[in-house]
C-alpha atoms as a PDB file:
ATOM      1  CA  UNK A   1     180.152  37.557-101.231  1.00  0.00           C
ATOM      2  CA  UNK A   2     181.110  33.918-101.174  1.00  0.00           C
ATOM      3  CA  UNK A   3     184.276  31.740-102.773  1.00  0.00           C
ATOM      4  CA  UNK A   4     183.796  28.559-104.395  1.00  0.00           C
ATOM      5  CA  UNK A   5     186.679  26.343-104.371  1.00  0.00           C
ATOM      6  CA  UNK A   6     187.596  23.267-106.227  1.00  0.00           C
ATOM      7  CA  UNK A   7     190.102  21.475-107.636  1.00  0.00           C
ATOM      8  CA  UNK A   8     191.426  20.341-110.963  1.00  0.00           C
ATOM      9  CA  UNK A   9     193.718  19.044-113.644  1.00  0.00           C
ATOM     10  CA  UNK A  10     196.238  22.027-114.561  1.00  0.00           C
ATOM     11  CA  UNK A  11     195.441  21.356-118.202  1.00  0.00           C
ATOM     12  CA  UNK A  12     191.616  22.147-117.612  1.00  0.00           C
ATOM     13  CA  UNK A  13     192.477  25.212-115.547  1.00  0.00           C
ATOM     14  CA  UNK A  14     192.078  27.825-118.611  1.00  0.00           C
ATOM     15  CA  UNK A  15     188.911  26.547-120.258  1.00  0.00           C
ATOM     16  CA  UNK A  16     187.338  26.334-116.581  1.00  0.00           C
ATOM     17  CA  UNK A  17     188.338  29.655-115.508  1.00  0.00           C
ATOM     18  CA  UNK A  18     187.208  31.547-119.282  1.00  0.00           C
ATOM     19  CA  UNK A  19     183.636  29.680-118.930  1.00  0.00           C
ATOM     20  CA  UNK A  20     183.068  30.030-114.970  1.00  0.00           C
ATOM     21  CA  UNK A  21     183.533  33.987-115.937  1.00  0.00           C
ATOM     22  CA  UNK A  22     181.393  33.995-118.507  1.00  0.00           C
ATOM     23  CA  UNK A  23     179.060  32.246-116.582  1.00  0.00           C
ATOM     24  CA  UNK A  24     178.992  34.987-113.729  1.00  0.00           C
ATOM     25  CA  UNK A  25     181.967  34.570-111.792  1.00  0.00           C
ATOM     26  CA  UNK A  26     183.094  37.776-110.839  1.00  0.00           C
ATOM     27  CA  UNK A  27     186.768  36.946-110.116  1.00  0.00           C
ATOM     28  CA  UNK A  28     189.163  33.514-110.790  1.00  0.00           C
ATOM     29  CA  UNK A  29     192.202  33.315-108.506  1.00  0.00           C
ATOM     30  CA  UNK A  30     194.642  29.948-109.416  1.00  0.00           C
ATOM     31  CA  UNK A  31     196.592  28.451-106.764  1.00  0.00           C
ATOM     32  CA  UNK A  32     198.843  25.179-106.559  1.00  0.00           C
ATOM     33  CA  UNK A  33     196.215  22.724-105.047  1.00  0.00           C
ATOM     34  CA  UNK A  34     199.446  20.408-103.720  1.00  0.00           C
ATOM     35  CA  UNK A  35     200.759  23.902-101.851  1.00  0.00           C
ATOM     36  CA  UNK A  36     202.911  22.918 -98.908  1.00  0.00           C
ATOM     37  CA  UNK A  37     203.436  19.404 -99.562  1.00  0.00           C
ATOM     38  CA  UNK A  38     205.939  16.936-100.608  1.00  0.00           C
ATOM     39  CA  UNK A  39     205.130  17.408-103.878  1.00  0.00           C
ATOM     40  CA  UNK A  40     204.394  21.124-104.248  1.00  0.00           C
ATOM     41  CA  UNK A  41     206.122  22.061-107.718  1.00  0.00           C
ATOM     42  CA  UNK A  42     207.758  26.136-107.331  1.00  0.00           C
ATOM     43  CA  UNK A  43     207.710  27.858-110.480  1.00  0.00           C
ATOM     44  CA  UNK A  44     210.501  30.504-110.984  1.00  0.00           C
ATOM     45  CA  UNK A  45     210.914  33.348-113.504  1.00  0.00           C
ATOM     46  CA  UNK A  46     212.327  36.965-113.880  1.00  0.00           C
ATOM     47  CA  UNK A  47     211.070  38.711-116.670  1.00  0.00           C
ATOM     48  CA  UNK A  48     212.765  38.350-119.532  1.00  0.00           C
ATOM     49  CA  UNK A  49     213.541  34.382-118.535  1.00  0.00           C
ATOM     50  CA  UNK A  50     211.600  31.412-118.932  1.00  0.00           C
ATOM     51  CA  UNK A  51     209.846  29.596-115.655  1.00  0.00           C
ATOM     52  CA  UNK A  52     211.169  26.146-115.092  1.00  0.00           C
ATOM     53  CA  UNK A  53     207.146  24.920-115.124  1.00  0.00           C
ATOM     54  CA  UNK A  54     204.570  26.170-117.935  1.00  0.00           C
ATOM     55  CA  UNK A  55     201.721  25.305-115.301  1.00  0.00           C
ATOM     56  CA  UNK A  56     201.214  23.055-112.034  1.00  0.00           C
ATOM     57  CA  UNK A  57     199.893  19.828-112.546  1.00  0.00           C
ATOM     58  CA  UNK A  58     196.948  20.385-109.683  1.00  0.00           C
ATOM     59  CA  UNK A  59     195.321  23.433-109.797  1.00  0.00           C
ATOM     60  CA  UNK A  60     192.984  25.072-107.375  1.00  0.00           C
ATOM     61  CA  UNK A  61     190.322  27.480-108.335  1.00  0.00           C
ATOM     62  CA  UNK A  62     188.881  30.171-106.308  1.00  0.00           C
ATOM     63  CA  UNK A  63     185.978  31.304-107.836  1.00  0.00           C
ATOM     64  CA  UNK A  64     184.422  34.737-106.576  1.00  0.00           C
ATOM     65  CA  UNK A  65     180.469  35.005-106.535  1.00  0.00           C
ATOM     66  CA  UNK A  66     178.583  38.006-106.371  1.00  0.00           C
ATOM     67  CA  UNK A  67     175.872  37.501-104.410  1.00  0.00           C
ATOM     68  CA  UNK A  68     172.667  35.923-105.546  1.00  0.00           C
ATOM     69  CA  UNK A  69     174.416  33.751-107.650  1.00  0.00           C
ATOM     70  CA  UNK A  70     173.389  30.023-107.014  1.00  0.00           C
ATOM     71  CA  UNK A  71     177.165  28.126-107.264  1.00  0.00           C
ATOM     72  CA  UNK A  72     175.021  24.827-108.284  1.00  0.00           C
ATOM     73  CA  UNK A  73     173.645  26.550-111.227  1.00  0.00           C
ATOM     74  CA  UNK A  74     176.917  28.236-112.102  1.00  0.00           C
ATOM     75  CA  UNK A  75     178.891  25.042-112.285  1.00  0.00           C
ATOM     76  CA  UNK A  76     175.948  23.277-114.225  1.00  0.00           C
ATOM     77  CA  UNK A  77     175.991  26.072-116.807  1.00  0.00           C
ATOM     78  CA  UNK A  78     180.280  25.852-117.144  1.00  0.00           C
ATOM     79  CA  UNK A  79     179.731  21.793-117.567  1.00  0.00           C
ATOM     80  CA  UNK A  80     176.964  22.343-120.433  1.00  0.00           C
ATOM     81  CA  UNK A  81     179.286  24.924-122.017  1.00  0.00           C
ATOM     82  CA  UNK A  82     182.447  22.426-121.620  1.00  0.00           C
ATOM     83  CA  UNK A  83     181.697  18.706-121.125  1.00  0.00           C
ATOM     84  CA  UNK A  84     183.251  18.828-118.143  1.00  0.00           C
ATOM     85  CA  UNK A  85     182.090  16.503-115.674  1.00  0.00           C
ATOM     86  CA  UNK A  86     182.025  18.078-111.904  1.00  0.00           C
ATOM     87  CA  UNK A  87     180.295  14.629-110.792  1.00  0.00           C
ATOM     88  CA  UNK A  88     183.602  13.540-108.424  1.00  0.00           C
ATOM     89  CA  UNK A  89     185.001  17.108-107.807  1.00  0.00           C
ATOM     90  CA  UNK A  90     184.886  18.193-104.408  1.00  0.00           C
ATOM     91  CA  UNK A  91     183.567  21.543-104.077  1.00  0.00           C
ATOM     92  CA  UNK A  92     183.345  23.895-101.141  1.00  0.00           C
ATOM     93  CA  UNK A  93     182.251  27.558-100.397  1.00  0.00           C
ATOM     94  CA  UNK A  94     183.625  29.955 -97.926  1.00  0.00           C
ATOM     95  CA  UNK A  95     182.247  33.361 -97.069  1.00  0.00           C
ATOM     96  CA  UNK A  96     184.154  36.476 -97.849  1.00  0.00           C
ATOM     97  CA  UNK A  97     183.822  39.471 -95.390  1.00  0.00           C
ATOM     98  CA  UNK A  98     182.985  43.028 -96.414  1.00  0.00           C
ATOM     99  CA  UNK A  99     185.679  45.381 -96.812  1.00  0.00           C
ATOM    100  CA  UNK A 100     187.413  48.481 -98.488  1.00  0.00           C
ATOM    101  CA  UNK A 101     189.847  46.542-100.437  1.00  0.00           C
ATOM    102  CA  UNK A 102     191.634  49.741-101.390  1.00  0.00           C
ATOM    103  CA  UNK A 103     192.228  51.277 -98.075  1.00  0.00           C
ATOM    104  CA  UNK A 104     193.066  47.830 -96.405  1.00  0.00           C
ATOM    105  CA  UNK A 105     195.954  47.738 -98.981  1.00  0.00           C
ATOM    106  CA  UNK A 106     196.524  51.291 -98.342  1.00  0.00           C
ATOM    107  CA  UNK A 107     196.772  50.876 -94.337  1.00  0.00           C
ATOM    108  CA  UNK A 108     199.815  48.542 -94.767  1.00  0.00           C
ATOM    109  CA  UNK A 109     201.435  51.393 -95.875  1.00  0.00           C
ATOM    110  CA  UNK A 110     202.624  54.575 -93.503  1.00  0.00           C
ATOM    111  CA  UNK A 111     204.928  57.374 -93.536  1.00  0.00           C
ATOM    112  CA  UNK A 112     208.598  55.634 -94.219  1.00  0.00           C
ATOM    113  CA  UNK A 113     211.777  57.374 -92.788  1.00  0.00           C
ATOM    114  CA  UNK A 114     214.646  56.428 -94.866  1.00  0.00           C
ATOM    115  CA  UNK A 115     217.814  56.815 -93.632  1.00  0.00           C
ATOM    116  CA  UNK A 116     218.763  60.603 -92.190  1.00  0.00           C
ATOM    117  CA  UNK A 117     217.173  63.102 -95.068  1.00  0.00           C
ATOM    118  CA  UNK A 118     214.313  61.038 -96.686  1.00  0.00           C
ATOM    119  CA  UNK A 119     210.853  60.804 -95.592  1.00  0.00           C
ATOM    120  CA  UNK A 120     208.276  59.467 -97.800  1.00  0.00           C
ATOM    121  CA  UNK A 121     204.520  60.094 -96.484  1.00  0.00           C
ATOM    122  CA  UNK A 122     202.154  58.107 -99.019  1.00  0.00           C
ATOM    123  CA  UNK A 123     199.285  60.560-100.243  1.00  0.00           C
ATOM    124  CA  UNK A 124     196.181  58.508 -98.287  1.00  0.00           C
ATOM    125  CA  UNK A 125     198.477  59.813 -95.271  1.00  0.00           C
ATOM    126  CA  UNK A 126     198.581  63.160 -96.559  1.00  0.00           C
ATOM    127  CA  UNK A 127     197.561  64.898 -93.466  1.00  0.00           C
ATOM    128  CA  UNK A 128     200.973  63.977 -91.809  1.00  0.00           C
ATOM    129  CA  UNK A 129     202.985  65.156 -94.029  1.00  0.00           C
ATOM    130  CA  UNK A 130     205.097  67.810 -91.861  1.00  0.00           C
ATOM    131  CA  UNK A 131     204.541  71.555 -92.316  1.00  0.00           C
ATOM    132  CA  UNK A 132     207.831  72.211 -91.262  1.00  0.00           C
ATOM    133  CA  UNK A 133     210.273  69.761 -92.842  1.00  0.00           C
ATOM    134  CA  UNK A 134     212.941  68.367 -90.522  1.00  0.00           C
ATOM    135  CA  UNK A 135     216.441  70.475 -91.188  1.00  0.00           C
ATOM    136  CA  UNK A 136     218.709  68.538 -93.731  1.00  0.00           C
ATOM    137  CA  UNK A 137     215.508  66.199 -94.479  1.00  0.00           C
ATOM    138  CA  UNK A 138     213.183  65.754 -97.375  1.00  0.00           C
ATOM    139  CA  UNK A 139     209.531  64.861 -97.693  1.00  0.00           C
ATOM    140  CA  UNK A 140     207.749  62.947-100.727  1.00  0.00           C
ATOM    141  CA  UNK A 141     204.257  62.976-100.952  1.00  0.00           C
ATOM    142  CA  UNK A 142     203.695  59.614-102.840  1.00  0.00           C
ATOM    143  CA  UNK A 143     200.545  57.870-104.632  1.00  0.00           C
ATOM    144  CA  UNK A 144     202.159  54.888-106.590  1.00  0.00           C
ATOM    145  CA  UNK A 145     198.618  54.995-108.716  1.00  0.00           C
ATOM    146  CA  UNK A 146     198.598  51.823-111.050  1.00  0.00           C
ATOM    147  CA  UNK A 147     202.957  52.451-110.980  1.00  0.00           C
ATOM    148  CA  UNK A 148     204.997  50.184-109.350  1.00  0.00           C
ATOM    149  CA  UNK A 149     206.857  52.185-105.977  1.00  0.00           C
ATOM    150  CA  UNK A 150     205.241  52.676-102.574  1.00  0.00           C
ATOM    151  CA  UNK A 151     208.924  53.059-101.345  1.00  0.00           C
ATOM    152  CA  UNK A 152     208.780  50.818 -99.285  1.00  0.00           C
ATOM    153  CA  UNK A 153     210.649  48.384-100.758  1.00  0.00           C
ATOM    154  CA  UNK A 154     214.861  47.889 -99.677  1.00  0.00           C
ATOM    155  CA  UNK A 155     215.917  48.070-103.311  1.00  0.00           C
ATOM    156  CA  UNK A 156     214.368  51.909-103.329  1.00  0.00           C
ATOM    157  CA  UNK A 157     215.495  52.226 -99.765  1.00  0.00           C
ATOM    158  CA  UNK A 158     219.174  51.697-101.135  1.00  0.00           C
ATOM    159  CA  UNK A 159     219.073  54.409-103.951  1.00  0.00           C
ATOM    160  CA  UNK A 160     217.387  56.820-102.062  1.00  0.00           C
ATOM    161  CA  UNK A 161     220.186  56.210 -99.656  1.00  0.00           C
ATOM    162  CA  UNK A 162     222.925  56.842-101.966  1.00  0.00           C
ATOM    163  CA  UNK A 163     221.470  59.571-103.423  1.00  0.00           C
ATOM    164  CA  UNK A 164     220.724  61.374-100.255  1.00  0.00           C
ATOM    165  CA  UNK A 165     224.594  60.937 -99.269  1.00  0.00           C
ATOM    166  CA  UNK A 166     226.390  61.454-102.854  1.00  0.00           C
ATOM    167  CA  UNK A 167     224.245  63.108-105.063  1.00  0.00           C
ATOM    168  CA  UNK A 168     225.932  66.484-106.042  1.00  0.00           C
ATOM    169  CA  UNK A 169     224.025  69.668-106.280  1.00  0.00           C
ATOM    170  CA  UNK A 170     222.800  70.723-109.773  1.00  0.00           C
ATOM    171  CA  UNK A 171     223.752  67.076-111.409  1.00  0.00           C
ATOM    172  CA  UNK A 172     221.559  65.791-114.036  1.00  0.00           C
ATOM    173  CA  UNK A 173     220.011  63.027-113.360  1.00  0.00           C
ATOM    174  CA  UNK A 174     218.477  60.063-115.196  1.00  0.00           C
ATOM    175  CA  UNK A 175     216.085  57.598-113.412  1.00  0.00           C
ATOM    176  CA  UNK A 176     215.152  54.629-116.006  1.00  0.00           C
ATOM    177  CA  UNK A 177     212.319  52.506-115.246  1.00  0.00           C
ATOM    178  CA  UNK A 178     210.659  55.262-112.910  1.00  0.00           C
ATOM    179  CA  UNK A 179     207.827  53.732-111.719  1.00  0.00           C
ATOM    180  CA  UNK A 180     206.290  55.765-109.245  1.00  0.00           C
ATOM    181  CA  UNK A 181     208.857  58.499-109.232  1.00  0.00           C
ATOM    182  CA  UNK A 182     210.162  58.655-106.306  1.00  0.00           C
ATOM    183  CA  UNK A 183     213.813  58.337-107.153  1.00  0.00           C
ATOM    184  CA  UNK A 184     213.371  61.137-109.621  1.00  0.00           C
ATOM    185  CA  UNK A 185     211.517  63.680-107.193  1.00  0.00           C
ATOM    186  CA  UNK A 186     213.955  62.677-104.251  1.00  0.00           C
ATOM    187  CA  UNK A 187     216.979  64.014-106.371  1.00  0.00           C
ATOM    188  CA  UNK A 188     215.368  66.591-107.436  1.00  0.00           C
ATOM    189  CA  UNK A 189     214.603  67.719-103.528  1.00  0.00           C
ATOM    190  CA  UNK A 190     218.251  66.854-102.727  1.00  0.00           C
ATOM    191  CA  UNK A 191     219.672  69.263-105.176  1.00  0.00           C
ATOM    192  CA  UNK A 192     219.787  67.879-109.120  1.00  0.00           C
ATOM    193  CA  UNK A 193     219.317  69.619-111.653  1.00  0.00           C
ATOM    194  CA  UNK A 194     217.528  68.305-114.810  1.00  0.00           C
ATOM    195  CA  UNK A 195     216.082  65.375-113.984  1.00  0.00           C
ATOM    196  CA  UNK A 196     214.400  62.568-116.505  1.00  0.00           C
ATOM    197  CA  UNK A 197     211.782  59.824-115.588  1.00  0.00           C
ATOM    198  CA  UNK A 198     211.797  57.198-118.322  1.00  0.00           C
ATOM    199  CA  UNK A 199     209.462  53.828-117.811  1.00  0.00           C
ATOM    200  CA  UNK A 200     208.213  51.266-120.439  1.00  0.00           C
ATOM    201  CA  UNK A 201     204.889  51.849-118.651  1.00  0.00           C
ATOM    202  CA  UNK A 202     202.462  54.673-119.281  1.00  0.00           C
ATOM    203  CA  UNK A 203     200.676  54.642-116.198  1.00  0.00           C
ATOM    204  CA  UNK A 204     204.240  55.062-114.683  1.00  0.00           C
ATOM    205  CA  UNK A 205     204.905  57.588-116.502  1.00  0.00           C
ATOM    206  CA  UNK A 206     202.081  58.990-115.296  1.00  0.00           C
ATOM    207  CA  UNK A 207     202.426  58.526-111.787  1.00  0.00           C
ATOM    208  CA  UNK A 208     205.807  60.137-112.287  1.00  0.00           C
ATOM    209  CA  UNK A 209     204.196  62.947-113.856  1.00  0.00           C
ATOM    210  CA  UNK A 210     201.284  63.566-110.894  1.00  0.00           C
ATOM    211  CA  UNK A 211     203.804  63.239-108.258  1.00  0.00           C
ATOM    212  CA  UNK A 212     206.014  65.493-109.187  1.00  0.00           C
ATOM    213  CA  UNK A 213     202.781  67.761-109.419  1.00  0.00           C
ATOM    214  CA  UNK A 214     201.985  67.734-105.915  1.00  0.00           C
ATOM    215  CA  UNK A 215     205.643  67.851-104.942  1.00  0.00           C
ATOM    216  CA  UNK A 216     206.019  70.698-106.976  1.00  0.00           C
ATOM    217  CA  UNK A 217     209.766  69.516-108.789  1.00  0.00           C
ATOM    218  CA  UNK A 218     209.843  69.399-112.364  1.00  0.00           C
ATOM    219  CA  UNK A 219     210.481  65.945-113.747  1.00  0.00           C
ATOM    220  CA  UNK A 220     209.973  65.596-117.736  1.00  0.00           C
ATOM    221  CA  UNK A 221     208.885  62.037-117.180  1.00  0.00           C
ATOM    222  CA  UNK A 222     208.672  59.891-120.746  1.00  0.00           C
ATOM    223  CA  UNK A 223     208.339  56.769-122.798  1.00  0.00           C
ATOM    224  CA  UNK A 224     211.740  55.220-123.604  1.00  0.00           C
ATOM    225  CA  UNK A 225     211.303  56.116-127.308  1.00  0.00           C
ATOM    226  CA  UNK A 226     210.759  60.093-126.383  1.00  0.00           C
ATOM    227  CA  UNK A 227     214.429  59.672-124.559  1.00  0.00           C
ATOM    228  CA  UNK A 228     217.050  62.280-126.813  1.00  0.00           C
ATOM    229  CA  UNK A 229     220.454  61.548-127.259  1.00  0.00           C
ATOM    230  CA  UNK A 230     222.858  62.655-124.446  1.00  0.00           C
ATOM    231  CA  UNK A 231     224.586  61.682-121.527  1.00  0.00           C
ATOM    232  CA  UNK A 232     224.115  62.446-117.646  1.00  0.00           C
ATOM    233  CA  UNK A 233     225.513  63.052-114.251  1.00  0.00           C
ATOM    234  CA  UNK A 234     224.269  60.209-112.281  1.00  0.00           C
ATOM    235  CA  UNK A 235     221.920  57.494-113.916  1.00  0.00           C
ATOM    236  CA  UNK A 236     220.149  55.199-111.830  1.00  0.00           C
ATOM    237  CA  UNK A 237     217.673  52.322-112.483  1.00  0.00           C
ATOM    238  CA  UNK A 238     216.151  50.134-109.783  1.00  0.00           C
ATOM    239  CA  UNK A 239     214.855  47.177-111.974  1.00  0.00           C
ATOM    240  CA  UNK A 240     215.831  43.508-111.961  1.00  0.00           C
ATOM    241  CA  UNK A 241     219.079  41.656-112.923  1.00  0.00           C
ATOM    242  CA  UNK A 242     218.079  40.594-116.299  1.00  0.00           C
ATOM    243  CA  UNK A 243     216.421  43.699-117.690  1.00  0.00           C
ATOM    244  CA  UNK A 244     219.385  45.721-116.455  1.00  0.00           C
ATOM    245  CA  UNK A 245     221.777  42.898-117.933  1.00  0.00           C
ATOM    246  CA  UNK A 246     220.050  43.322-121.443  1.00  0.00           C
ATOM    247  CA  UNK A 247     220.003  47.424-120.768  1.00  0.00           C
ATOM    248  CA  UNK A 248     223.946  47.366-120.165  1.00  0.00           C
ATOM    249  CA  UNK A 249     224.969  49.030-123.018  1.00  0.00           C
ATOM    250  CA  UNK A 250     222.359  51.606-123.296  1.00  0.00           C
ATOM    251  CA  UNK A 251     222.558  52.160-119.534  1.00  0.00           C
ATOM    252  CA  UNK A 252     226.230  52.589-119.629  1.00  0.00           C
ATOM    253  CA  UNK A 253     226.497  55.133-122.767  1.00  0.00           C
ATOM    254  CA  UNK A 254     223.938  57.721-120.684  1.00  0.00           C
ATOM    255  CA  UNK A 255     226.586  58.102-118.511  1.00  0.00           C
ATOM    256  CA  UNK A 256     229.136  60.836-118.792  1.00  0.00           C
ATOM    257  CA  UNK A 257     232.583  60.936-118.164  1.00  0.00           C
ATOM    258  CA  UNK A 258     233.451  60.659-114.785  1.00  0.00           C
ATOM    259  CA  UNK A 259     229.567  60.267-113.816  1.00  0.00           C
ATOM    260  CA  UNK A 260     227.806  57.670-111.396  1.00  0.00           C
ATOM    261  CA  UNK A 261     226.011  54.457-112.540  1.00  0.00           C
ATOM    262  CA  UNK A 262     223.483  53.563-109.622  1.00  0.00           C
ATOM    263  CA  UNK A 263     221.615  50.508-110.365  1.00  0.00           C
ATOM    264  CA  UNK A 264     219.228  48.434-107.772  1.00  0.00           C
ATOM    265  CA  UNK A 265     216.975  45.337-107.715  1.00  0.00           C
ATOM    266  CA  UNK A 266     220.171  43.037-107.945  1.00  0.00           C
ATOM    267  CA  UNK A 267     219.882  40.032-105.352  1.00  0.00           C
ATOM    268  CA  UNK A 268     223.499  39.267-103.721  1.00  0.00           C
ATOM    269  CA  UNK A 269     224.081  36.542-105.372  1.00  0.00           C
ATOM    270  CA  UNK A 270     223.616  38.061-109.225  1.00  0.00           C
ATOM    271  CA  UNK A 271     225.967  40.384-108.165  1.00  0.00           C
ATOM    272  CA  UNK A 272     229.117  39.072-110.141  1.00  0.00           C
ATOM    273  CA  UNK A 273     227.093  38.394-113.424  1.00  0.00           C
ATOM    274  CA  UNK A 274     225.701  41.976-113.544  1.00  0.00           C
ATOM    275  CA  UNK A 275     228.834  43.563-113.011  1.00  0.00           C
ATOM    276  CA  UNK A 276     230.205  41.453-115.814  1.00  0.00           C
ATOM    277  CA  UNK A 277     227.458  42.711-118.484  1.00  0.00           C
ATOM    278  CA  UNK A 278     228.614  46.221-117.333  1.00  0.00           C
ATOM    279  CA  UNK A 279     232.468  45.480-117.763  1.00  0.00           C
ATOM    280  CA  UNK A 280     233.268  46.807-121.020  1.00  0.00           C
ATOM    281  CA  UNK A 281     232.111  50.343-120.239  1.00  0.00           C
ATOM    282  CA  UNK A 282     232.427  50.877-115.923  1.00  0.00           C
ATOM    283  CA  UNK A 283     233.489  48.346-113.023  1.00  0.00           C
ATOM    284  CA  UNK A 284     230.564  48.123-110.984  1.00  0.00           C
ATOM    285  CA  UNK A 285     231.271  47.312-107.316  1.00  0.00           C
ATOM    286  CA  UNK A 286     228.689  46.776-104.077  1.00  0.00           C
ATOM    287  CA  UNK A 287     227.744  50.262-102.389  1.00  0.00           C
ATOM    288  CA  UNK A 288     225.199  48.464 -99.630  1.00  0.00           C
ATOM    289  CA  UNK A 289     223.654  45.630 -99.225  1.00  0.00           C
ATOM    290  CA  UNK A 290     220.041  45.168 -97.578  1.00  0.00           C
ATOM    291  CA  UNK A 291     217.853  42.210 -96.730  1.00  0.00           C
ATOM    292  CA  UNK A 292     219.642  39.970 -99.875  1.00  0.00           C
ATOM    293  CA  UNK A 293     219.344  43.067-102.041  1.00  0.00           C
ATOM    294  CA  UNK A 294     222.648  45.191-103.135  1.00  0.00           C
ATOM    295  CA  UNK A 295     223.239  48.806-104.905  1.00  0.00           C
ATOM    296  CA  UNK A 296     225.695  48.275-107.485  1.00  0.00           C
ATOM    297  CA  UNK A 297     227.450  51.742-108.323  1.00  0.00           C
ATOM    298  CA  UNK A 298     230.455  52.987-110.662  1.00  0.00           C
ATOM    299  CA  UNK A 299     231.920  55.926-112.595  1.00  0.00           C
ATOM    300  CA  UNK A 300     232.501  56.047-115.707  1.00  0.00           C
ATOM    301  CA  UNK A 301     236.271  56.615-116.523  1.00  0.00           C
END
């Protein structure tokens, strides 16, 4: 396969990229063409907040052609279909090497020792997962599927850490915006009792669902609306600051009485103005911090 590359205007970028796919392209990827320069234009966001750009003014294209396809013809056939002119763009083409896209992704990814009790063995590593588990340590079999959570990540790190070292045998357990999982089956391996998976995402849900399968732990992994009323021992979500800022007072009121509120994905810095959304129902205060990234945790009075 090869990769045509070109510039343009950031305002043409959508038509280009809709009619270079129709046209044969088997892939668009859009990059900022003035990229580590003086001028390069960052574009920040969090879901549930607004970037500071809608677009970069420069945009570069990289257009992925199956093979066979002539690039000449391709971009003659996009400036029939849009009147626009390629006459002073500067194109070039690059070769793209063969390879397993999946497993190369994959082989990033090995068995992960977290802390003292918590390996995680990723299911393309199946084959080393231990036959005889370490004494005092758990194993997760994990395949994150579509789901976000290959546990490698030190936000997960961080709960799994707090749940391997305070987690109290038979507590229920609540683990919103599940992802993969893996903070769900861990309790469950540690000890909890009933334990819920709940994630905006189907294909989490999922996940959630086949994981606990092969680790053979019963998780009742749901939708947010399938969620009864009630309230649990230890509730922990590992999102980001301004989902769990707008989930404060839902978050907080699935806590019991003298229960734990674990909550992850929280840079350092938006420490204070997540604690403050939580104020009216827990004080929230720093359990660890890793690499920028902090636990928040609290009980509920």
């Amino acid at each position: 396969m090869r990769e045509l590359v070109f510039s343009c205007a950031g305002s043409d970028a959508d038509v280009l990229s809709d009619a270079l796919l129709e046209a044969g392209a088997l892939s668009i990827s859009v990059e900022d063409a003035d990229l580590n320069t003086e001028i390069e234009k960052p574009m920040f966001g969090e879901p549930g907040s607004e970037p500071n750009l809608d677009g970069w003014d420069r945009i570069q294209l990289i257009v992925l052609l199956a093979d066979g396809v002539d690039p000449q013809q391709l971009l003659e056939q996009v400036q029939a279909e849009t009147d626009y002119s390629f006459a002073q763009t500067v194109t070039s083409l690059r070769e793209v090497p063969d390879a397993d896209w999946v497993r190369l992704t994959q082989s990033q990814f090995g068995p992960i020792t977290v802390g003292e009790k918590v390996l995680i063995v990723p299911s393309w590593h199946a084959d080393q997962m231990p036959t005889t588990p370490v004494a005092g340590q758990i194993a997760i079999q994990l395949d994150p599927g579509l789901a976000f959570g290959t546990g490698s990540h030190p936000t997960t790190h961080l709960c799994l850490e707090w749940l391997a070292s305070e987690l109290s045998a038979d507590a229920t357990v609540l683990d919103y915006g599940c992802g993969s999982g893996i903070l769900a089956i861990a309790a469950r391996l540690l000890g909890a009792g009933a334990t819920i998976g709940v994630d905006i995402d189907e294909q989490a849900v999922e996940a959630t669902r086949d994981n606990a399968l092969v680790n053979r732990v019963t998780v009742n992994a749901m939708l947010p609306d399938a969620l009864l009323d009630g309230t649990f021992d230890v509730v922990v979500a590992n999102i980001l600051s301004n989902p769990l800022k707008v989930l404060a007072p839902m978050l907080a009121g699935r806590v019991r009485s003298g229960g734990h509120l674990i909550l992850s994905g929280v840079l350092e810095r938006q420490t204070e103005e997540v604690s403050q959304a939580y104020a009216p129902w827990l004080e929230l205060h720093i359990w660890q911090a890793r690499d920028g990234w902090v636990c928040l945790t609290g009980v509920k009075p």
